[in-house]
Protein backbone atom coordinates (compact mmCIF):
# COMPACT_ATOMS: atom_id res chain seq x y z
CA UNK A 1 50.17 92.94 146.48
CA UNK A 2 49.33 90.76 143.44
CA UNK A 3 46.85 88.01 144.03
CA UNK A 4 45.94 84.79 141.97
CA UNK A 5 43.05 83.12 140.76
CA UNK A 6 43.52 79.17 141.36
CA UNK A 7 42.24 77.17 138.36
CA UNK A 8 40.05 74.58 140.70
CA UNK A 9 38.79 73.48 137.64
CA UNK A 10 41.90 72.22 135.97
CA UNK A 11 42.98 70.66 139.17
CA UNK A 12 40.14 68.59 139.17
CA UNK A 13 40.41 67.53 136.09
CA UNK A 14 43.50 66.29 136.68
CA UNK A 15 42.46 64.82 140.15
CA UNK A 16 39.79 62.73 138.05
CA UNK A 17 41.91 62.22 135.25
CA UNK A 18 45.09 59.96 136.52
CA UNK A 19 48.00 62.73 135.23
CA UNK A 20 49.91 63.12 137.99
CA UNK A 21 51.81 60.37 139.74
CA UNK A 22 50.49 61.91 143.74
CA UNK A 23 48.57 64.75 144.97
CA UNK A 24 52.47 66.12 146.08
CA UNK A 25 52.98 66.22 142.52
CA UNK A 26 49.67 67.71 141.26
CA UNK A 27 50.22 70.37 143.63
CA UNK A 28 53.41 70.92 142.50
CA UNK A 29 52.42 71.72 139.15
CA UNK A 30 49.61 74.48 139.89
CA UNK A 31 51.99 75.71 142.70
CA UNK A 32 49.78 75.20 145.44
CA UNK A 33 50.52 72.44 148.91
CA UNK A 34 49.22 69.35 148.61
CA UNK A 35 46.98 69.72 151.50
CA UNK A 36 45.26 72.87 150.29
CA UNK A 37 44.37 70.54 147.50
CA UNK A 38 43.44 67.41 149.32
CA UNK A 39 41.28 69.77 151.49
CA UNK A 40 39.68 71.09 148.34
CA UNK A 41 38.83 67.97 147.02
CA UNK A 42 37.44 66.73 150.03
CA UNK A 43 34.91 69.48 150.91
CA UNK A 44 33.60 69.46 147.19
CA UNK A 45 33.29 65.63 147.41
CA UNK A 46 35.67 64.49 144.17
CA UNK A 47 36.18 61.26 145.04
CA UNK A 48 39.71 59.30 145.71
CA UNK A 49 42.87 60.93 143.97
CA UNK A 50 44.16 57.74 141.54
CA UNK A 51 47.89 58.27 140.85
CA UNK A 52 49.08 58.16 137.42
CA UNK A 53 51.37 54.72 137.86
CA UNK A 54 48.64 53.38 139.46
CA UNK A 55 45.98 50.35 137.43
CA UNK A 56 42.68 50.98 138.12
CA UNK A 57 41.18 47.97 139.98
CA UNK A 58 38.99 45.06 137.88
CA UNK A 59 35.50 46.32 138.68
CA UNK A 60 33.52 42.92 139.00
CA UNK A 61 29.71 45.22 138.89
CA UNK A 62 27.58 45.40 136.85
CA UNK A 63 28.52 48.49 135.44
CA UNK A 64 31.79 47.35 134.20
CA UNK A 65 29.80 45.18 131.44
CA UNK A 66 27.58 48.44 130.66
CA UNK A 67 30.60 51.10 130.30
CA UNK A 68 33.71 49.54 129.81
CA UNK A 69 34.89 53.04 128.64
CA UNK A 70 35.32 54.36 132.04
CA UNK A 71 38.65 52.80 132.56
CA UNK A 72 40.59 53.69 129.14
CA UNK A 73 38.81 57.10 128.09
CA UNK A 74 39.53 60.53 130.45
CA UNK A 75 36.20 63.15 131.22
CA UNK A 76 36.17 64.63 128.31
CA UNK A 77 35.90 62.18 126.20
CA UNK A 78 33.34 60.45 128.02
CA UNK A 79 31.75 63.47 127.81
CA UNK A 80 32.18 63.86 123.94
CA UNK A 81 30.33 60.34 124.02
CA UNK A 82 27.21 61.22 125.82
CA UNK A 83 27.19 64.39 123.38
CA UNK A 84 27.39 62.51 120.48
CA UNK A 85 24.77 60.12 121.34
CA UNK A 86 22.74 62.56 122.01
CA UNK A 87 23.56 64.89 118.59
CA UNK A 88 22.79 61.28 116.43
CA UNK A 89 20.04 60.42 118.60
CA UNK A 90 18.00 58.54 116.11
CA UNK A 91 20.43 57.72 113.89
CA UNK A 92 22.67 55.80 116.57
CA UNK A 93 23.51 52.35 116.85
CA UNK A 94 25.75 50.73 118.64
CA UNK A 95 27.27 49.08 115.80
CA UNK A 96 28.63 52.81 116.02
CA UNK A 97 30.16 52.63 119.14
CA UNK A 98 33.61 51.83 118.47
CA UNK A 99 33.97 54.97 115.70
CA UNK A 100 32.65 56.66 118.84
CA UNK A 101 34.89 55.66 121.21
CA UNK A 102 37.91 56.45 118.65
CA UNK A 103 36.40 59.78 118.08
CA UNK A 104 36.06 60.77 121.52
CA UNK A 105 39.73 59.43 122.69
CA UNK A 106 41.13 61.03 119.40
CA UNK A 107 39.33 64.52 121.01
CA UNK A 108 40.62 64.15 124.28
CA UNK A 109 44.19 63.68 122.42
CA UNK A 110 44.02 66.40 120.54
CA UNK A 111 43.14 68.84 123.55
CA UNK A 112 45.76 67.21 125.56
CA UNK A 113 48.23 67.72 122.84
CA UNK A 114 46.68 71.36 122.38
CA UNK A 115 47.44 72.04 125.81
CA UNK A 116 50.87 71.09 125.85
CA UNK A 117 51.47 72.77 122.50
CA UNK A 118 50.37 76.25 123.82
CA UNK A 119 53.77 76.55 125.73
CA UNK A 120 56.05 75.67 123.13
CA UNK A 121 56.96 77.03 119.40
CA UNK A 122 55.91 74.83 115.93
CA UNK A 123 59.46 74.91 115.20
CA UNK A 124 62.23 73.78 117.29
CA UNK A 125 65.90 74.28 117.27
CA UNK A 126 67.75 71.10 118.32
CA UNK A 127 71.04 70.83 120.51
CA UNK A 128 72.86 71.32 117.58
CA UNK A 129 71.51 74.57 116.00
CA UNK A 130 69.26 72.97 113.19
CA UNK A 131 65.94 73.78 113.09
CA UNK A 132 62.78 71.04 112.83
CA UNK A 133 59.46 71.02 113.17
CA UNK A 134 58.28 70.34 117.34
CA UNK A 135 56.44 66.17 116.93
CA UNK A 136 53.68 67.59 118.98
CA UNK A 137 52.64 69.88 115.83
CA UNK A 138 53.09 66.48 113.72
CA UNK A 139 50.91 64.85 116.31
CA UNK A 140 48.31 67.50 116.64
CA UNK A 141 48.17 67.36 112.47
CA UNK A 142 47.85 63.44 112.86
CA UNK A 143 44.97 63.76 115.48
CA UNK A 144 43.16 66.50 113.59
CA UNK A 145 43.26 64.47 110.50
CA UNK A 146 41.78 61.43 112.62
CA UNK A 147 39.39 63.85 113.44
CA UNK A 148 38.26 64.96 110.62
CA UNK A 149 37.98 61.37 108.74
CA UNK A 150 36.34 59.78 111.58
CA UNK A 151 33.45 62.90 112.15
CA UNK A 152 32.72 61.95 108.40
CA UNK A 153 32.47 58.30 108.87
CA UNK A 154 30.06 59.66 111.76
CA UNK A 155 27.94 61.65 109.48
CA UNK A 156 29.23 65.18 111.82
CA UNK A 157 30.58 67.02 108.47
CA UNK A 158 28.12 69.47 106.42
CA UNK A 159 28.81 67.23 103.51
CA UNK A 160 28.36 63.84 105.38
CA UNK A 161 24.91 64.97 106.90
CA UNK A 162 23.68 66.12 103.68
CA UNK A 163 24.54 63.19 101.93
CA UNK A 164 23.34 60.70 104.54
CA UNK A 165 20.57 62.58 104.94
CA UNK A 166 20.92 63.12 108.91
CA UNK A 167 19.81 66.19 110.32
CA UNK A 168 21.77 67.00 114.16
CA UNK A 169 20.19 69.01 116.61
CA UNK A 170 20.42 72.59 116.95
CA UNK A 171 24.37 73.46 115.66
CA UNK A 172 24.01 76.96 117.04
CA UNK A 173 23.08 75.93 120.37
CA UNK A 174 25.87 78.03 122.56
CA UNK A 175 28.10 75.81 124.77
CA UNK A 176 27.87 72.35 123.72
CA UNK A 177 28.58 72.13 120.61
CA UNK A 178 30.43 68.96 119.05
CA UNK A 179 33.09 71.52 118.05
CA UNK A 180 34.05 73.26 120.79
CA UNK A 181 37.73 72.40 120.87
CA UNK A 182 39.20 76.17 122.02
CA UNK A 183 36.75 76.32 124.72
CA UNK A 184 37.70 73.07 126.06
CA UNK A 185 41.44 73.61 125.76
CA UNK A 186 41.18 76.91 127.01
CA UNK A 187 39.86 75.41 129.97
CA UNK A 188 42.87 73.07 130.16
CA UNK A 189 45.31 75.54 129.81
CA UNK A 190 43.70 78.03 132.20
CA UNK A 191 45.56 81.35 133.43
CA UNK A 192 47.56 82.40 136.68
CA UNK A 193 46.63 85.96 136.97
CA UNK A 194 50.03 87.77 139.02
């Protein structure tokens, strides 16, 4: 008899991360009932399940002056903040913070799109018989390039660093790296073993 490994990981990510309209739905998806997940969820203490549809509610604490980011910008990318913060360190300011903020959602894109990339071909054929090129490769191009011009501006290219003279912490360091796009979509993407 074959037997499955269950990506808990994945799943709550997308508990956290408002993709799924209900917990029916998220179940759905990773083939599992919902209660198995709601169970899940509640013994490792993840918090309320926010549907997709649903608007998160105006926060009137403190904290919703402090990190406004919380209610546009998924876990990774609020993650990819707190990295880069760190990596500048020094040579932060929060005259920064918007580029950061762009950065970070344009990563979290770009692993998204990534993700739902990896189960379709670059090139489509449409209804007709005529081949064209699938818009989420023209979107992952479009992120990448955002990407790319935006790490400059950020002084997170070898050329950029030299020439602004910044110097980032350790760039071998092994998981953690301001880079680490394949790990973090192969997370996303995870694997059903049958």
């Amino acid at each position: 008899m074959a037997t499955r490994t269950i990506d808990w990981d994945n799943i709550k990510i997308d508990w956290l991360g408002r993709k799924f309209a209900s917990v029916s739905a998220l179940a759905s998806h990773y083939g599992l009932s919902r209660q198995a997940i709601s169970k899940k969820a509640k013994k490792e203490e993840w918090g309320d399940f926010v549907p997709l549809s649903k608007k998160a509610p105006v926060a009137t604490t403190p904290d919703s002056v402090t990190d406004p980011h919380d209610k546009i910008l998924g876990p990774i990318a609020m993650r990819k903040i707190e990295e880069l913060k760190k990596e500048l360190g020094e040579n932060y300011s929060h005259v920064d913070e918007p580029l950061i903020v762009c950065y970070a959602k344009a990563y979290e894109r770009y692993i998204d799109l990534e993700v739902q990339m990896s189960t379709q071909n670059v090139v489509s054929t449409s209804t007709k018989g005529g081949k064209y090129l699938n818009p989420l490769f023209n979107a992952i191009q479009m992120t990448q390039k955002t990407l790319v011009t935006i790490g400059g501006q950020l002084g997170l290219s070898i050329y950029s660093r030299k020439k602004m003279g910044i110097k980032l912490g350790e760039e071998t360091e092994k998981g953690g790296g301001l880079f680490d796009f394949a790990d973090d979509i192969n997370k996303l993407v995870g694997t059903v073993n049958a």
